[in-house]
C-alpha atoms as a PDB file:
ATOM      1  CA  UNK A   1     127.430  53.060  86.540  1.00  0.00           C
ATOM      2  CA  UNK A   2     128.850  56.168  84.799  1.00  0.00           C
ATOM      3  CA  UNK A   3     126.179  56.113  82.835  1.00  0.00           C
ATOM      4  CA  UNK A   4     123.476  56.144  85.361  1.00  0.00           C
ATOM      5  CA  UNK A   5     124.730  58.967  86.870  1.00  0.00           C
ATOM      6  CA  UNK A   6     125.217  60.938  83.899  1.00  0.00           C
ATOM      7  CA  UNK A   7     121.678  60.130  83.329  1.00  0.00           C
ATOM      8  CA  UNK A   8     120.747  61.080  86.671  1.00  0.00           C
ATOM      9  CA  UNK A   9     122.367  64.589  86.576  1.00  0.00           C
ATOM     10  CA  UNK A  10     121.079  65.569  83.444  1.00  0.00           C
ATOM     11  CA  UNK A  11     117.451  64.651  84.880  1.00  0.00           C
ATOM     12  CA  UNK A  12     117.711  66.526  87.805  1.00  0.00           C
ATOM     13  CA  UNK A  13     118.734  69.622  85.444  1.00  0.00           C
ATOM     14  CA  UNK A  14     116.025  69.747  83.414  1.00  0.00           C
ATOM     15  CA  UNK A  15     113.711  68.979  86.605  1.00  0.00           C
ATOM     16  CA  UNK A  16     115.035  71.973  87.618  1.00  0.00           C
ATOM     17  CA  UNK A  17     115.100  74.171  84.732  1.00  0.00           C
ATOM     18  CA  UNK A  18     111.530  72.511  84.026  1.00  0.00           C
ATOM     19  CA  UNK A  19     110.121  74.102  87.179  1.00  0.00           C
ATOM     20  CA  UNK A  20     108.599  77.028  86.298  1.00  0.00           C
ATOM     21  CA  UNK A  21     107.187  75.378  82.967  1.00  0.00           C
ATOM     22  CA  UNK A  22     105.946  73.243  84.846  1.00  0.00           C
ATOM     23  CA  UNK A  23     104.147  75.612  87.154  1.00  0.00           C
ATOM     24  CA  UNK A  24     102.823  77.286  84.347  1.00  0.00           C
ATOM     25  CA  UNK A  25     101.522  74.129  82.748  1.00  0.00           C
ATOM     26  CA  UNK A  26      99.389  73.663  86.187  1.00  0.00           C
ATOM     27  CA  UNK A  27      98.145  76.936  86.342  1.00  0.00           C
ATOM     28  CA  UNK A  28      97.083  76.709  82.652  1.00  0.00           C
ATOM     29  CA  UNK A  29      95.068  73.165  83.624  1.00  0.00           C
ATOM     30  CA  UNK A  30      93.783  74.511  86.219  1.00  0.00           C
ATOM     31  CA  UNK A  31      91.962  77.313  84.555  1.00  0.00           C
ATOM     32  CA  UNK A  32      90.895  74.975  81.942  1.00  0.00           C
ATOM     33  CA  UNK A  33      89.209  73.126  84.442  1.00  0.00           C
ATOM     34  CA  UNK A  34      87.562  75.972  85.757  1.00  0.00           C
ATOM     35  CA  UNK A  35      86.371  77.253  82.749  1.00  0.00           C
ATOM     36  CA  UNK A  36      85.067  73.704  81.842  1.00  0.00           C
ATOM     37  CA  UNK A  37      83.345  73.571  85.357  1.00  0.00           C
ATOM     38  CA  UNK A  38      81.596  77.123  84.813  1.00  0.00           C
ATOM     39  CA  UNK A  39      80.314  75.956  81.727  1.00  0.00           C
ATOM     40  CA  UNK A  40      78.949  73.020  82.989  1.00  0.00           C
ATOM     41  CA  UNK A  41      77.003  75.158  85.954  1.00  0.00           C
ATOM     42  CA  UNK A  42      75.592  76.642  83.418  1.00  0.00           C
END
């Protein structure tokens, strides 16, 4: 049980140390895709 909550803590750190990665990782997709779909318009 100690265990799984040591587990669980350091998760929830990294989720929130990961946030604004992880922001930036979406924004970066998301102009991919965009880029992708303007070519494809083309």
């Amino acid at each position: 049980m100690k265990s799984f909550i040591t587990l669980l803590i350091t998760a929830a750190l990294f989720v929130l140390v990961g946030c604004n990665t992880v922001k930036g990782v979406g924004q970066d997709l998301q102009k991919a895709g965009s880029s992708i779909e303007d070519a494809a318009k083309k």
